[in-house]
N, C-alpha and C. Protein backbone atom coordinates (compact mmCIF):
# COMPACT_ATOMS: atom_id res chain seq x y z
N UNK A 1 -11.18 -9.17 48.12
CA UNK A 1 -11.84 -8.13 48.89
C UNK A 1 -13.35 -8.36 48.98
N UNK A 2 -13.92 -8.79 47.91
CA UNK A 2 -15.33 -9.52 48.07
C UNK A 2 -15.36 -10.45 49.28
N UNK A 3 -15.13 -11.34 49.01
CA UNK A 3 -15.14 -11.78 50.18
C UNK A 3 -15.00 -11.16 51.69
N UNK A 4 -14.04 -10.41 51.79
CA UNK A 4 -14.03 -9.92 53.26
C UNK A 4 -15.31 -8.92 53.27
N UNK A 5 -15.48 -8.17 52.32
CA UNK A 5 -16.80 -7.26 52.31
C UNK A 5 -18.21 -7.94 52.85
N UNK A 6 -18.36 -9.04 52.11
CA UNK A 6 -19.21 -9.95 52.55
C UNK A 6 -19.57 -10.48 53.60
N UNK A 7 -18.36 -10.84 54.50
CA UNK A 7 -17.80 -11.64 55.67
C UNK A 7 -18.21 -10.33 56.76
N UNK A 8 -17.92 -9.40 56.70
CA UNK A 8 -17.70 -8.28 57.36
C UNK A 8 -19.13 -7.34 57.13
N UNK A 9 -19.93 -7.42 56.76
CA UNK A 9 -20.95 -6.73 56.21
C UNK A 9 -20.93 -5.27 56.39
N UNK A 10 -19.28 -4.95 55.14
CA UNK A 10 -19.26 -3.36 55.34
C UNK A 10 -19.50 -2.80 54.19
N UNK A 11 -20.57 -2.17 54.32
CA UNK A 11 -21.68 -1.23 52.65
C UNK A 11 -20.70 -0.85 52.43
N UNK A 12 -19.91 0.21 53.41
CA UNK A 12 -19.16 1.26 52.61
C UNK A 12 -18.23 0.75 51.49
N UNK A 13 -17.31 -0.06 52.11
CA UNK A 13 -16.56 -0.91 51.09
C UNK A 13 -17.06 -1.56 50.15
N UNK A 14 -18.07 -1.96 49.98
CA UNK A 14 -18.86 -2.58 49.04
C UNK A 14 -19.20 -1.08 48.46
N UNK A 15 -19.67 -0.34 48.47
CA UNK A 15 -19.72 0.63 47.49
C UNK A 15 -18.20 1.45 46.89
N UNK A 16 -17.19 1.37 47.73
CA UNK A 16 -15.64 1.68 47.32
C UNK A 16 -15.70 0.73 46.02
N UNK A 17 -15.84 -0.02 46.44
CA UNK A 17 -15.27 -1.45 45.40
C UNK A 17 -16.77 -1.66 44.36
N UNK A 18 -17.94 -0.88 44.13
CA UNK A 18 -18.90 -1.26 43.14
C UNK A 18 -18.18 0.13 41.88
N UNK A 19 -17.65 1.27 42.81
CA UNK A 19 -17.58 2.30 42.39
C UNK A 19 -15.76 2.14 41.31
N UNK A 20 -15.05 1.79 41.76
CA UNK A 20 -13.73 0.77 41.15
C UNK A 20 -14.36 -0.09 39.65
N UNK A 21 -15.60 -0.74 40.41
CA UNK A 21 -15.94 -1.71 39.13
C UNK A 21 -16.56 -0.60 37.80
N UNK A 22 -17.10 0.32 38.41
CA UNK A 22 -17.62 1.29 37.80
C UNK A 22 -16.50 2.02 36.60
N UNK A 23 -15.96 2.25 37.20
CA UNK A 23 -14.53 3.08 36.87
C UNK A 23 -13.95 2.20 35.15
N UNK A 24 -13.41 1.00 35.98
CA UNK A 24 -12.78 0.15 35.46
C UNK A 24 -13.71 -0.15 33.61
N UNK A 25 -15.07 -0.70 34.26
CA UNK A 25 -15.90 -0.50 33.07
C UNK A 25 -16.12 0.97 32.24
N UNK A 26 -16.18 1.62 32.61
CA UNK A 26 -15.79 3.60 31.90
C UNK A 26 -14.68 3.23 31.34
N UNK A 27 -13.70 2.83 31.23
CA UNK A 27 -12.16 2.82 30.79
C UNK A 27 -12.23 1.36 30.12
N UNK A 28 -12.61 0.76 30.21
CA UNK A 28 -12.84 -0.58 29.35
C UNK A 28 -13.55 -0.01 27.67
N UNK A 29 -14.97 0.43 28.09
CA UNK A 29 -15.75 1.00 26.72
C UNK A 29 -14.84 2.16 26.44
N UNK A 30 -14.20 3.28 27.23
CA UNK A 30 -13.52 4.12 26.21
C UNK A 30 -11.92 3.37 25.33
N UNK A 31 -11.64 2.61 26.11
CA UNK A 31 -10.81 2.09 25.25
C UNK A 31 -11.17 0.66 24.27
N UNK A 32 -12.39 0.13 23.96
CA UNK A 32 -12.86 0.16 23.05
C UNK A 32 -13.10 0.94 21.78
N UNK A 33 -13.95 2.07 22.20
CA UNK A 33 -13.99 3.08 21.37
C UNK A 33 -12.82 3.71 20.58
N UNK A 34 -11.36 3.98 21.35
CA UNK A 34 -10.41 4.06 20.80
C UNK A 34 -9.90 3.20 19.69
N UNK A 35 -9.87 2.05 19.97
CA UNK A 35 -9.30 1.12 19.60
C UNK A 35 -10.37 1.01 17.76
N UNK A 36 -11.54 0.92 18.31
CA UNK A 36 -12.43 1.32 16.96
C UNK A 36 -12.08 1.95 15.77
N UNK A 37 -12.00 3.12 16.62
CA UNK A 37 -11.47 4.33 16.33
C UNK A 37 -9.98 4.21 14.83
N UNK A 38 -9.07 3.42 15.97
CA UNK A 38 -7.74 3.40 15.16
C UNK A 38 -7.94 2.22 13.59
N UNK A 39 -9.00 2.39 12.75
CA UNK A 39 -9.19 1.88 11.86
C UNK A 39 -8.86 0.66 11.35
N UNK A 40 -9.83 -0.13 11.73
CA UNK A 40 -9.46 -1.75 11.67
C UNK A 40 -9.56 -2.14 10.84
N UNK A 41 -9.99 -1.64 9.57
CA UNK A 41 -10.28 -1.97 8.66
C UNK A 41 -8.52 -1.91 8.01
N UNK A 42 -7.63 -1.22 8.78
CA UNK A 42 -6.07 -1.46 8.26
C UNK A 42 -5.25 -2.62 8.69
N UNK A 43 -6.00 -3.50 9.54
CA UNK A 43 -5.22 -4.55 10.44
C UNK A 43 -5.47 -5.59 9.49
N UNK A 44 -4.84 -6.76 9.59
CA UNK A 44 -5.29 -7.85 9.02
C UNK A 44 -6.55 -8.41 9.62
N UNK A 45 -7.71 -9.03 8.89
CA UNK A 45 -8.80 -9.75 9.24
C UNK A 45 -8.91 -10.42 10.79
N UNK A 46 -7.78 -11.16 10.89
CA UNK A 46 -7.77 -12.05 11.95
C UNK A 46 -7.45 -11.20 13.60
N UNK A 47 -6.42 -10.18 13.16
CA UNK A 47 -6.21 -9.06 14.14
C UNK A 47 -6.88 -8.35 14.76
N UNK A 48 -8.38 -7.87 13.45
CA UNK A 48 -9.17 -6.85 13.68
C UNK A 48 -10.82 -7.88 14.50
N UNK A 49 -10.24 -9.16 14.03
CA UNK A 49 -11.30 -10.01 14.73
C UNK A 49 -11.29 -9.92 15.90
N UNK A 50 -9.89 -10.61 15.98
CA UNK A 50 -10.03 -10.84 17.59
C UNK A 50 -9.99 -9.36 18.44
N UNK A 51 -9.55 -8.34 17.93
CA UNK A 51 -9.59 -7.01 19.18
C UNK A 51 -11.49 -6.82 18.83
N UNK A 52 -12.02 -6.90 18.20
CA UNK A 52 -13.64 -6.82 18.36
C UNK A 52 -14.30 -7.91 19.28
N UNK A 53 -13.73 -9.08 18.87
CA UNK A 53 -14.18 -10.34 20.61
C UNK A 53 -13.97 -9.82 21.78
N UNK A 54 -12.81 -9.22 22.01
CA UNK A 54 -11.96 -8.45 23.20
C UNK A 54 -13.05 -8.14 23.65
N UNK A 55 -13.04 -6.82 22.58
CA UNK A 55 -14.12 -5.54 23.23
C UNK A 55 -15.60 -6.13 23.73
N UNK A 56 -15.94 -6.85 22.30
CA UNK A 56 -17.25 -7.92 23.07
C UNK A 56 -17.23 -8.43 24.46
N UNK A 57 -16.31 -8.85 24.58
CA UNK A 57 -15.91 -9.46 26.13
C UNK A 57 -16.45 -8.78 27.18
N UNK A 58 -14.91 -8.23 27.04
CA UNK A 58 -14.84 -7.07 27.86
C UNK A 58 -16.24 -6.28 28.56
N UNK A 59 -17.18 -5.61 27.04
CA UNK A 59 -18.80 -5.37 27.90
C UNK A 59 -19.15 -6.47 28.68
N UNK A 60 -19.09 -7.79 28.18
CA UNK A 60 -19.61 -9.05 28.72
C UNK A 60 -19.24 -8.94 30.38
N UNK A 61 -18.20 -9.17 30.59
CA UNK A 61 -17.10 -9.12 32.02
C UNK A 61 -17.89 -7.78 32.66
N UNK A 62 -17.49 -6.63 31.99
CA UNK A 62 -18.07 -5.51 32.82
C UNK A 62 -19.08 -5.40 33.46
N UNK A 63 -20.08 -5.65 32.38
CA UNK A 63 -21.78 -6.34 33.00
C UNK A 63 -22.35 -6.89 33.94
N UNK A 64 -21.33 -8.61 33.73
CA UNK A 64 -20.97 -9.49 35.13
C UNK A 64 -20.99 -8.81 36.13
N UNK A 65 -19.74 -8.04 36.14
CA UNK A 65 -19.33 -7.50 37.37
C UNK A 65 -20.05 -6.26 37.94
N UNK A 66 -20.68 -5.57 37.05
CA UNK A 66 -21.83 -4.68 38.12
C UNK A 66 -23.05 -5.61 38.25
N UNK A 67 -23.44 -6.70 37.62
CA UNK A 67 -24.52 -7.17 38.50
C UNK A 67 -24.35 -8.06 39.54
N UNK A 68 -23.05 -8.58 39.63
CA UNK A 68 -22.44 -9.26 40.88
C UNK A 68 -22.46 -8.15 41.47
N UNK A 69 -21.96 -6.70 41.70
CA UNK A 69 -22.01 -5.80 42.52
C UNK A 69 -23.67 -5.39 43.35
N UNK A 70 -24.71 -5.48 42.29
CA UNK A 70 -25.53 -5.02 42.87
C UNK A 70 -26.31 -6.55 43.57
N UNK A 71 -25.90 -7.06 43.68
CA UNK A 71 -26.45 -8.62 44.14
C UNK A 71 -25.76 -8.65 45.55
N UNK A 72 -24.42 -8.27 45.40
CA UNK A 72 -24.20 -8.04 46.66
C UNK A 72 -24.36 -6.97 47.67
N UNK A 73 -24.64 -5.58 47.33
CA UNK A 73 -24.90 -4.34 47.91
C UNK A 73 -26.20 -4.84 47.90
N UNK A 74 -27.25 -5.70 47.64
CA UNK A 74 -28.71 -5.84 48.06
C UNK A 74 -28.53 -6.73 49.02
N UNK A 75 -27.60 -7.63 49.08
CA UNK A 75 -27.81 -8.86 50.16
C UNK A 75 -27.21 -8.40 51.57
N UNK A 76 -26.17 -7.60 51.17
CA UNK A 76 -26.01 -6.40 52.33
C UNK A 76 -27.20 -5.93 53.04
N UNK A 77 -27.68 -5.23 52.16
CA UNK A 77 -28.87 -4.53 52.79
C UNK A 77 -29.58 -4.96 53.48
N UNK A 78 -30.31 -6.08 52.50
CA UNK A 78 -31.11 -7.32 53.79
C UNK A 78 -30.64 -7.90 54.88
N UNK A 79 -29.16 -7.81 55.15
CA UNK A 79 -29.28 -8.51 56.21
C UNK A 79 -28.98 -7.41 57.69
């Protein structure tokens, strides 16, 4: 859909789809937080590792993807 947004130079959709990325990241960190939450300190070491990389990630990815969003809702603009 990036792509056609791009191709097509339609804001609106580009803001449908920044607002999705938006979303998606809200529900990424709350289910982090959950997951926190459910006491890792009861999992085995290696278990409780890797769901903390996840979550690391995961902000990582989210991040990405709203500043790919606003890179493209600016290049929109300019043109």
């Amino acid at each position: 859909m990036t792509r056609v947004t791009a191709a097509t130079g339609d804001l609106a959709e580009t803001r449908r789809l920044r607002a999705a990325l938006a979303q998606t990241s809200h529900l990424q960190r709350r289910l982090a937080v959950v997951v926190d939450g459910l006491a890792l300190s009861r999992l085995p070491d290696p278990v409780a590792a890797m769901i903390r990389d996840h979550n690391r990630h995961s902000h990582l990815l989210a991040a990405a993807l709203d500043e790919g969003a606003d890179h493209l809702t600016d290049s929109l603009r300019s043109t």
